[in-house]
Protein backbone atom coordinates (compact mmCIF):
# COMPACT_ATOMS: atom_id res chain seq x y z
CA UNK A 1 0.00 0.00 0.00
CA UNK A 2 2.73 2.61 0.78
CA UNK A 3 4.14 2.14 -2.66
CA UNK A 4 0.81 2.95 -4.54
CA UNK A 5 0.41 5.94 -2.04
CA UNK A 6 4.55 6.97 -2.66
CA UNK A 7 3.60 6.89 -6.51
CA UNK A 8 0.79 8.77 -6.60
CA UNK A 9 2.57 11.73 -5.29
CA UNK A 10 4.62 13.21 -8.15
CA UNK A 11 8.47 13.60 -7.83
CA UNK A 12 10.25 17.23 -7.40
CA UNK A 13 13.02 18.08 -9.05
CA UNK A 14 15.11 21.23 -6.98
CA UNK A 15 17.88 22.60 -9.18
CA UNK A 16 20.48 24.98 -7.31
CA UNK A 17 22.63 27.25 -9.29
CA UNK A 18 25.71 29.07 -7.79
CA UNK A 19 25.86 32.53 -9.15
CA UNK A 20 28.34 34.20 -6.90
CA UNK A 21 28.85 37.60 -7.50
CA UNK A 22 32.33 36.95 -7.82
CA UNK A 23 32.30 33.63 -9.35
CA UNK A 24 33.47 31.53 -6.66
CA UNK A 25 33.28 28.61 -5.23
CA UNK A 26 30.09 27.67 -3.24
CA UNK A 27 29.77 24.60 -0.80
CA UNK A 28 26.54 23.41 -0.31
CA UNK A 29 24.64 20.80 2.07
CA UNK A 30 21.05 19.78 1.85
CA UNK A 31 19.49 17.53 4.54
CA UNK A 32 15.54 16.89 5.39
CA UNK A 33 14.77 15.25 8.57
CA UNK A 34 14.33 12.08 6.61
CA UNK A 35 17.52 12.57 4.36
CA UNK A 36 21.01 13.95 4.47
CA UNK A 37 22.27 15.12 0.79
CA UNK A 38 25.57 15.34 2.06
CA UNK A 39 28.25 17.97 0.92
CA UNK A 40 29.05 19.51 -2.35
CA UNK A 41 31.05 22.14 -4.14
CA UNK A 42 29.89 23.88 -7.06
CA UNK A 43 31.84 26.13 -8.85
CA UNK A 44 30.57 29.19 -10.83
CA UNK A 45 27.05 28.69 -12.84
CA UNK A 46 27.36 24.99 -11.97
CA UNK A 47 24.18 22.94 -10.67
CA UNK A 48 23.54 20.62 -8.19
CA UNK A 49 20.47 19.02 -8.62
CA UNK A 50 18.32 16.22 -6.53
CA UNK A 51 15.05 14.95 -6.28
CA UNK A 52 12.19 13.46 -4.11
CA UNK A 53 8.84 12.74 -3.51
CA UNK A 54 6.49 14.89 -1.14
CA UNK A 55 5.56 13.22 1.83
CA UNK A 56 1.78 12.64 2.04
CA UNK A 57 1.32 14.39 5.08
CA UNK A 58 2.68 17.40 3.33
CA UNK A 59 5.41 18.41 5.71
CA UNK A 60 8.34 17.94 3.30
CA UNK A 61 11.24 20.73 3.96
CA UNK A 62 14.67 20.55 2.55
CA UNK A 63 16.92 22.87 4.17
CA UNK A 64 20.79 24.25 2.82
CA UNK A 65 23.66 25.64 4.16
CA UNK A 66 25.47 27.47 1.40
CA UNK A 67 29.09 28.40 1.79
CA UNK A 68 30.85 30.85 -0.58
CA UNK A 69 34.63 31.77 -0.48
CA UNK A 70 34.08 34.01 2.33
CA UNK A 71 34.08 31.37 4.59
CA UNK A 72 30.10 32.83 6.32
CA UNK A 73 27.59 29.76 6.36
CA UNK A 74 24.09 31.21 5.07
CA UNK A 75 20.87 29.15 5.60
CA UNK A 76 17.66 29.11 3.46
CA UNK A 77 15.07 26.47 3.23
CA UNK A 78 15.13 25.08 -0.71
CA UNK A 79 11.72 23.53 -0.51
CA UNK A 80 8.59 23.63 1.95
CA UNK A 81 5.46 21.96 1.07
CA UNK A 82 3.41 24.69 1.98
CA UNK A 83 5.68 27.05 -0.29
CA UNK A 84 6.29 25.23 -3.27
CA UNK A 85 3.94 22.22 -3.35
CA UNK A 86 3.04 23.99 -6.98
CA UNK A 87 6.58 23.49 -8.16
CA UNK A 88 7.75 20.10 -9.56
CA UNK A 89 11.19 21.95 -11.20
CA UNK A 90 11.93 24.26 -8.41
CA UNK A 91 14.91 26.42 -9.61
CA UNK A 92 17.32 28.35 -7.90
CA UNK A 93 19.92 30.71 -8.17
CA UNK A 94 22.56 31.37 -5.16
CA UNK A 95 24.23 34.51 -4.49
CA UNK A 96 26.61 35.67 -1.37
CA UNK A 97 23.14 38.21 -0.38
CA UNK A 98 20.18 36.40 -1.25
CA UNK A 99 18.41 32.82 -2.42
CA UNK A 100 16.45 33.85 -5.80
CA UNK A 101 13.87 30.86 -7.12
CA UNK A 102 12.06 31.16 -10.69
CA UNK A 103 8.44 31.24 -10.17
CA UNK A 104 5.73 31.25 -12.98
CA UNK A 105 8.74 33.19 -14.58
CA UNK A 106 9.50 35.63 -12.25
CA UNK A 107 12.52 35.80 -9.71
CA UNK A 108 11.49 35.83 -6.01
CA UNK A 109 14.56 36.63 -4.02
CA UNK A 110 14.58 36.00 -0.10
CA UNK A 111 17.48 36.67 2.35
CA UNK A 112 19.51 33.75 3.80
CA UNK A 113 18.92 32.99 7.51
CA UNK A 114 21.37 32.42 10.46
């Protein structure tokens, strides 16, 4: 039964850009409270991309911690249910001041947390 259910939900697809203002590196970590993504470096306009499906109580997060050269660890929350249970190719773009995500074609920026 919990496969049927797990089907039925469709898969996301979160694509993360780094677009440092000063093209370098970034250092990235995803982890939900069901999965760790483990580290990653990215290096200018490279992506880093994974995928999942919703869970069906519709409390999925994804969190990041972004790193650029600077050395400051930045925090912003790449997917939230409630947020972005519209979006099944969530895209983002990752700057040293703010998280920006394409939605319905438009760029909605938000600052990074502590």
């Amino acid at each position: 039964m919990v496969n049927v259910c797990s089907s039925l939900r469709p898969r996301v697809w979160v694509e993360i850009f780094n677009k440092a203002n000063d093209h370098r590196d970034l250092t990235i970590h995803c982890w939900s409270k069901d999965d760790d993504l483990h580290f990653h470096v990215l290096k200018y306009d490279q992506m880093y991309q994974f995928t999942f499906r919703p869970n069906i109580w519709g409390t999925t997060k994804f969190h990041c911690d972004v790193v650029f050269g600077d050395g400051f660890r930045r925090r912003y929350m790449a997917y939230k249910f409630g947020r972005d249970k519209g979006c099944r190719h969530c895209v983002w773009h990752l700057n040293e001041n703010q998280a920006c995500k394409l939605s319905r074609g438009d760029w909605i920026c938000i600052d990074y947390t502590e």
